[in-house]
C-alpha atoms as a PDB file:
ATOM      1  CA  UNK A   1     -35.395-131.202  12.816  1.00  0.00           C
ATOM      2  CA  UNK A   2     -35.795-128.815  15.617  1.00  0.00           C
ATOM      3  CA  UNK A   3     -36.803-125.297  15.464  1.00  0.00           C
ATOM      4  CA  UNK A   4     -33.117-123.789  15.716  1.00  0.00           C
ATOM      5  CA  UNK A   5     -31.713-125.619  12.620  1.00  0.00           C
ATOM      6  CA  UNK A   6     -34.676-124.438  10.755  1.00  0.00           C
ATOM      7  CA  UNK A   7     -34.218-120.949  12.035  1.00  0.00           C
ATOM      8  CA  UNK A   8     -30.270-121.625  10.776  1.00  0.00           C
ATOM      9  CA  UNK A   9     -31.353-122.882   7.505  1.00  0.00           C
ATOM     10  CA  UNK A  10     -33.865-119.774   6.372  1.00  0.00           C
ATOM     11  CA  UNK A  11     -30.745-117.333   7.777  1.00  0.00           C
ATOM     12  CA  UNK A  12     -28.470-119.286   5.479  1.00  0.00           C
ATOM     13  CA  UNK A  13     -31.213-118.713   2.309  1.00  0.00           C
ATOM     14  CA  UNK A  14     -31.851-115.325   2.988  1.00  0.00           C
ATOM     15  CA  UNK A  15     -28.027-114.732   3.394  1.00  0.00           C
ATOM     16  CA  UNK A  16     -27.647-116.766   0.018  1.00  0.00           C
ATOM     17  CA  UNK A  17     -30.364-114.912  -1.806  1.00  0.00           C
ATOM     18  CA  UNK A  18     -29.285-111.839  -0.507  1.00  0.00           C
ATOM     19  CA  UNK A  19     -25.725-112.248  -1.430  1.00  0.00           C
ATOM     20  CA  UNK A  20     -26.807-113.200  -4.924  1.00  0.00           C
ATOM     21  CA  UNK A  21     -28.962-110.322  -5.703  1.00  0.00           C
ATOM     22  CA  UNK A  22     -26.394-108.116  -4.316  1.00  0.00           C
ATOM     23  CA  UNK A  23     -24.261-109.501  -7.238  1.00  0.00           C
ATOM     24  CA  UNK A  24     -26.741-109.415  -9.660  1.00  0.00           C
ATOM     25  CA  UNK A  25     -27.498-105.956  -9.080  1.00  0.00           C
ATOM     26  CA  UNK A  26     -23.097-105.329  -8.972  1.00  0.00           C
ATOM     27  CA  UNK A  27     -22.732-106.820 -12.191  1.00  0.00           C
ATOM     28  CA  UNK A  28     -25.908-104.762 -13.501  1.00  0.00           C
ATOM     29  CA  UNK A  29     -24.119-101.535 -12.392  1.00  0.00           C
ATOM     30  CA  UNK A  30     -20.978-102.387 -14.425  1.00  0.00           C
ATOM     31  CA  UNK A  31     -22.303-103.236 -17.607  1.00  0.00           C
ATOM     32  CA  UNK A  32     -24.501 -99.727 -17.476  1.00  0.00           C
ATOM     33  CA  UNK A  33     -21.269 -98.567 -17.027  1.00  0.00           C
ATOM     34  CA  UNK A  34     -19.352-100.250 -19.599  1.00  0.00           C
ATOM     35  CA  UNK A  35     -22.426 -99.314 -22.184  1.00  0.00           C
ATOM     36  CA  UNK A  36     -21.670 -95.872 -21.164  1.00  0.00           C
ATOM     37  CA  UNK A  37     -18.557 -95.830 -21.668  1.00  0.00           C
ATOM     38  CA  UNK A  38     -19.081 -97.202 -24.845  1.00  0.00           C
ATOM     39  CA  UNK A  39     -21.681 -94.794 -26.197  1.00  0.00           C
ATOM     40  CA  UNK A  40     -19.341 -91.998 -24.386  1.00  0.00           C
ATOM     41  CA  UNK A  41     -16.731 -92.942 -26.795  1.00  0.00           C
ATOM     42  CA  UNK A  42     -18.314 -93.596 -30.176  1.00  0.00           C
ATOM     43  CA  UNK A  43     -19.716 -90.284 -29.363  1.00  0.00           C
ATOM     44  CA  UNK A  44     -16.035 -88.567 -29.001  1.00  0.00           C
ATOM     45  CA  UNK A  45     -14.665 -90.680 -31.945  1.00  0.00           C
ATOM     46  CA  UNK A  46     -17.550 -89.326 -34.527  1.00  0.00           C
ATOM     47  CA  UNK A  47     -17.153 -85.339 -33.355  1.00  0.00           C
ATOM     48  CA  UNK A  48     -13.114 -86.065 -33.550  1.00  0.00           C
ATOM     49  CA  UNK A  49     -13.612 -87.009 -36.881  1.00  0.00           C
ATOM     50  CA  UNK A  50     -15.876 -84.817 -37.864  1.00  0.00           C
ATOM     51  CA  UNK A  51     -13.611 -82.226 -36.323  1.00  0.00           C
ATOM     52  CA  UNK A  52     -10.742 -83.693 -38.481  1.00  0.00           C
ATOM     53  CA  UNK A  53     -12.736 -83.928 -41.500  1.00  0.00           C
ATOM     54  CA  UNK A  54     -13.746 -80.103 -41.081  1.00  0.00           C
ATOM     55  CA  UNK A  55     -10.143 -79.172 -40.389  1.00  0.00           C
ATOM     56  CA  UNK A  56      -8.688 -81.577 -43.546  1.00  0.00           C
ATOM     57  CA  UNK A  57     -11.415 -79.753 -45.858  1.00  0.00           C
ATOM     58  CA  UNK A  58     -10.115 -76.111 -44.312  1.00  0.00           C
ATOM     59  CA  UNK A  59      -6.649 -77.097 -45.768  1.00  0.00           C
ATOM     60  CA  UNK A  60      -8.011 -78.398 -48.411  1.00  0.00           C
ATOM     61  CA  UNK A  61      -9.397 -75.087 -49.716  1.00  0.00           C
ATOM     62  CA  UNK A  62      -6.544 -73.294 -48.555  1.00  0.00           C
ATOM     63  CA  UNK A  63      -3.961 -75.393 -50.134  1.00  0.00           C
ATOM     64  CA  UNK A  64      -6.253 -75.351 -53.354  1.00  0.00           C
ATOM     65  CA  UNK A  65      -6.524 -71.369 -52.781  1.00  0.00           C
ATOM     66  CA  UNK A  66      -2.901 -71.131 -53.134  1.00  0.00           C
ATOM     67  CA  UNK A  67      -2.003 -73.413 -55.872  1.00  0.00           C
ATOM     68  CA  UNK A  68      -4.695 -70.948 -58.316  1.00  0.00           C
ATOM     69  CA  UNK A  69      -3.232 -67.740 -57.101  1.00  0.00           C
ATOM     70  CA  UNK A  70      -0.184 -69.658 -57.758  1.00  0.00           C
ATOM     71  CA  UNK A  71      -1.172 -70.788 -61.208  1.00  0.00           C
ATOM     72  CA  UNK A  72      -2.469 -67.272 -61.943  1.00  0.00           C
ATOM     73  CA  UNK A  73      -0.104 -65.645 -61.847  1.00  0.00           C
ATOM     74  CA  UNK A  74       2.183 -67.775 -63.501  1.00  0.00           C
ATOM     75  CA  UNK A  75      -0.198 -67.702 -66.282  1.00  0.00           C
ATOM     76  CA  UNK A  76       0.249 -63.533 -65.972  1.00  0.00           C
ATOM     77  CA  UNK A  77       4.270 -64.012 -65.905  1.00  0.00           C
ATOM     78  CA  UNK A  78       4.214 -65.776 -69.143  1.00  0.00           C
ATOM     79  CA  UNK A  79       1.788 -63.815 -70.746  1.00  0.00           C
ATOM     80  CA  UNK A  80       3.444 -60.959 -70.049  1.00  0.00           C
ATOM     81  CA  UNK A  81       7.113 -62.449 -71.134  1.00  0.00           C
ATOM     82  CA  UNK A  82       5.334 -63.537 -74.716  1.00  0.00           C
ATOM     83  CA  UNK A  83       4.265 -59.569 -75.149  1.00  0.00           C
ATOM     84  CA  UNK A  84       7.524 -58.143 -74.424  1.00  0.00           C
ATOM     85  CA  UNK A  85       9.484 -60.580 -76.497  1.00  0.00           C
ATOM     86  CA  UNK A  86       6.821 -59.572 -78.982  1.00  0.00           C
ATOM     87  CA  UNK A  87       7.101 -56.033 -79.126  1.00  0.00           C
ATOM     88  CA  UNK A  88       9.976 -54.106 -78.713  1.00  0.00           C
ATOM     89  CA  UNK A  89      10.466 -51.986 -75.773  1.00  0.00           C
ATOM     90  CA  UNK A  90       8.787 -48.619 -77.127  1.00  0.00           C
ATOM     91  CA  UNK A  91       5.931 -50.738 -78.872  1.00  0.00           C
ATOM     92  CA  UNK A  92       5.198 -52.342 -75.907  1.00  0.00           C
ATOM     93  CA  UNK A  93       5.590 -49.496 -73.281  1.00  0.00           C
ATOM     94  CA  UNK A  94       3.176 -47.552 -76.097  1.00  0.00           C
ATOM     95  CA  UNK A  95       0.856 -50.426 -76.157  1.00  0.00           C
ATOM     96  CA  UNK A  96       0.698 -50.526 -71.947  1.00  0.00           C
ATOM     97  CA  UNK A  97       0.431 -47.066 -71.855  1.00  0.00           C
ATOM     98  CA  UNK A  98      -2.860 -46.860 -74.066  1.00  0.00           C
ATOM     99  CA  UNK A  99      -4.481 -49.545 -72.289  1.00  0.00           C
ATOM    100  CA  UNK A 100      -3.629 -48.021 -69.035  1.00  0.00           C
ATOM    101  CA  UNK A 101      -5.815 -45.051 -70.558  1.00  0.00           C
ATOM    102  CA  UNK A 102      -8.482 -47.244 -71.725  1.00  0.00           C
ATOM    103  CA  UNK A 103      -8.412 -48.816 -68.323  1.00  0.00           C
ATOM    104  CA  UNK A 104      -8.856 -45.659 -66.166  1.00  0.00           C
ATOM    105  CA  UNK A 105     -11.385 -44.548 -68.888  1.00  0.00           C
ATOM    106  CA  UNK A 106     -13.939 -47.871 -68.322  1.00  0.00           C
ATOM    107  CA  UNK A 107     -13.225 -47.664 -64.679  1.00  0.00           C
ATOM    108  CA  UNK A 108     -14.268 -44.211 -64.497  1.00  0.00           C
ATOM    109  CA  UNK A 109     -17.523 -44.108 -67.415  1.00  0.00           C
ATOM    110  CA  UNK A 110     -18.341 -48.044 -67.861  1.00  0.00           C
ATOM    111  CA  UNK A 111     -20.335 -47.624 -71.195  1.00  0.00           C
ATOM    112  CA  UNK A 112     -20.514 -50.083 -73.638  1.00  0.00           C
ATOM    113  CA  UNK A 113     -18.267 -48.134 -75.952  1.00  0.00           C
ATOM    114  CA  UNK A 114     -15.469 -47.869 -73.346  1.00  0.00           C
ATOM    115  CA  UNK A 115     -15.761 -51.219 -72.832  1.00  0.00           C
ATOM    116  CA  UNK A 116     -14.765 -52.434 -76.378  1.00  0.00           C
ATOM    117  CA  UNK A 117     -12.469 -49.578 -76.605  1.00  0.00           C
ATOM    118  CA  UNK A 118     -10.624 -50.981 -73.578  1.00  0.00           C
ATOM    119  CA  UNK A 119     -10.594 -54.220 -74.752  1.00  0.00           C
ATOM    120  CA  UNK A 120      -9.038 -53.956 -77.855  1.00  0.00           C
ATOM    121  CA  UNK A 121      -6.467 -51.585 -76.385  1.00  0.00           C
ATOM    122  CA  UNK A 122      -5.342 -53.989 -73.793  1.00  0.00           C
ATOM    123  CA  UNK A 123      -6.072 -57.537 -75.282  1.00  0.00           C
ATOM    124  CA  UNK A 124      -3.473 -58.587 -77.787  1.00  0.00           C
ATOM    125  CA  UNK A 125      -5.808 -60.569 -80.220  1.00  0.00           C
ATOM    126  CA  UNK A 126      -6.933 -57.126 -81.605  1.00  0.00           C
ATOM    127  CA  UNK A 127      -2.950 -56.055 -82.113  1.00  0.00           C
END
């Protein structure tokens, strides 16, 4: 072996062992990249639904808001029906008309005494 084939040789190993950390160090890059991307992600997907579960909840409530106001004053409505077919239409308009009275008289003195006095004018279980 002579000194040129083992000058072509070492070029052909340091090529080589270039080359392959070249790849190494290629394939390195990408899978930092792919972990990335990964972490990147699983990051967006949790704040999406977290996002979603914050907006779902916000419906929710609202949804539930409107059903009780709903509910309410349905209850009211049928309350109110069950007085008037109770009473006739002087009792009744009598009966409103002191516990309007009895209403502006607790909202303006709130005493104890008004108190009861307004709530047996105005609640029906006293009648």
């Amino acid at each position: 072996m002579n000194f040129n084939d083992i000058k072509l040789y070492l070029i052909i190993v340091v090529a080589g062992a270039t080359l392959w950390f070249a790849k190494e160090a290629y394939e390195y890059n990408k899978l930092q990249n792919y972990i990335s991307n990964i972490k990147e992600h699983e990051k967006v997907t949790k704040e999406s639904k977290a996002l979603t579960f914050e907006h779902q909840l916000e419906l929710a409530m609202e949804r539930q808001k409107k059903l009780q106001i709903e509910s309410n004053q349905n209850k009211v409505d049928k309350y109110m029906r069950e007085l008037r077919s109770k009473y006739t239409k002087e009792e009744f308009k009598e009966k409103l008309d002191v516990c309007n009275y009895f209403t502006d008289l607790y909202l303006n003195n709130r005493t104890k005494e008004n108190e009861i006095r307004y709530v047996k004018a105005c609640d029906p279980m006293y009648h």
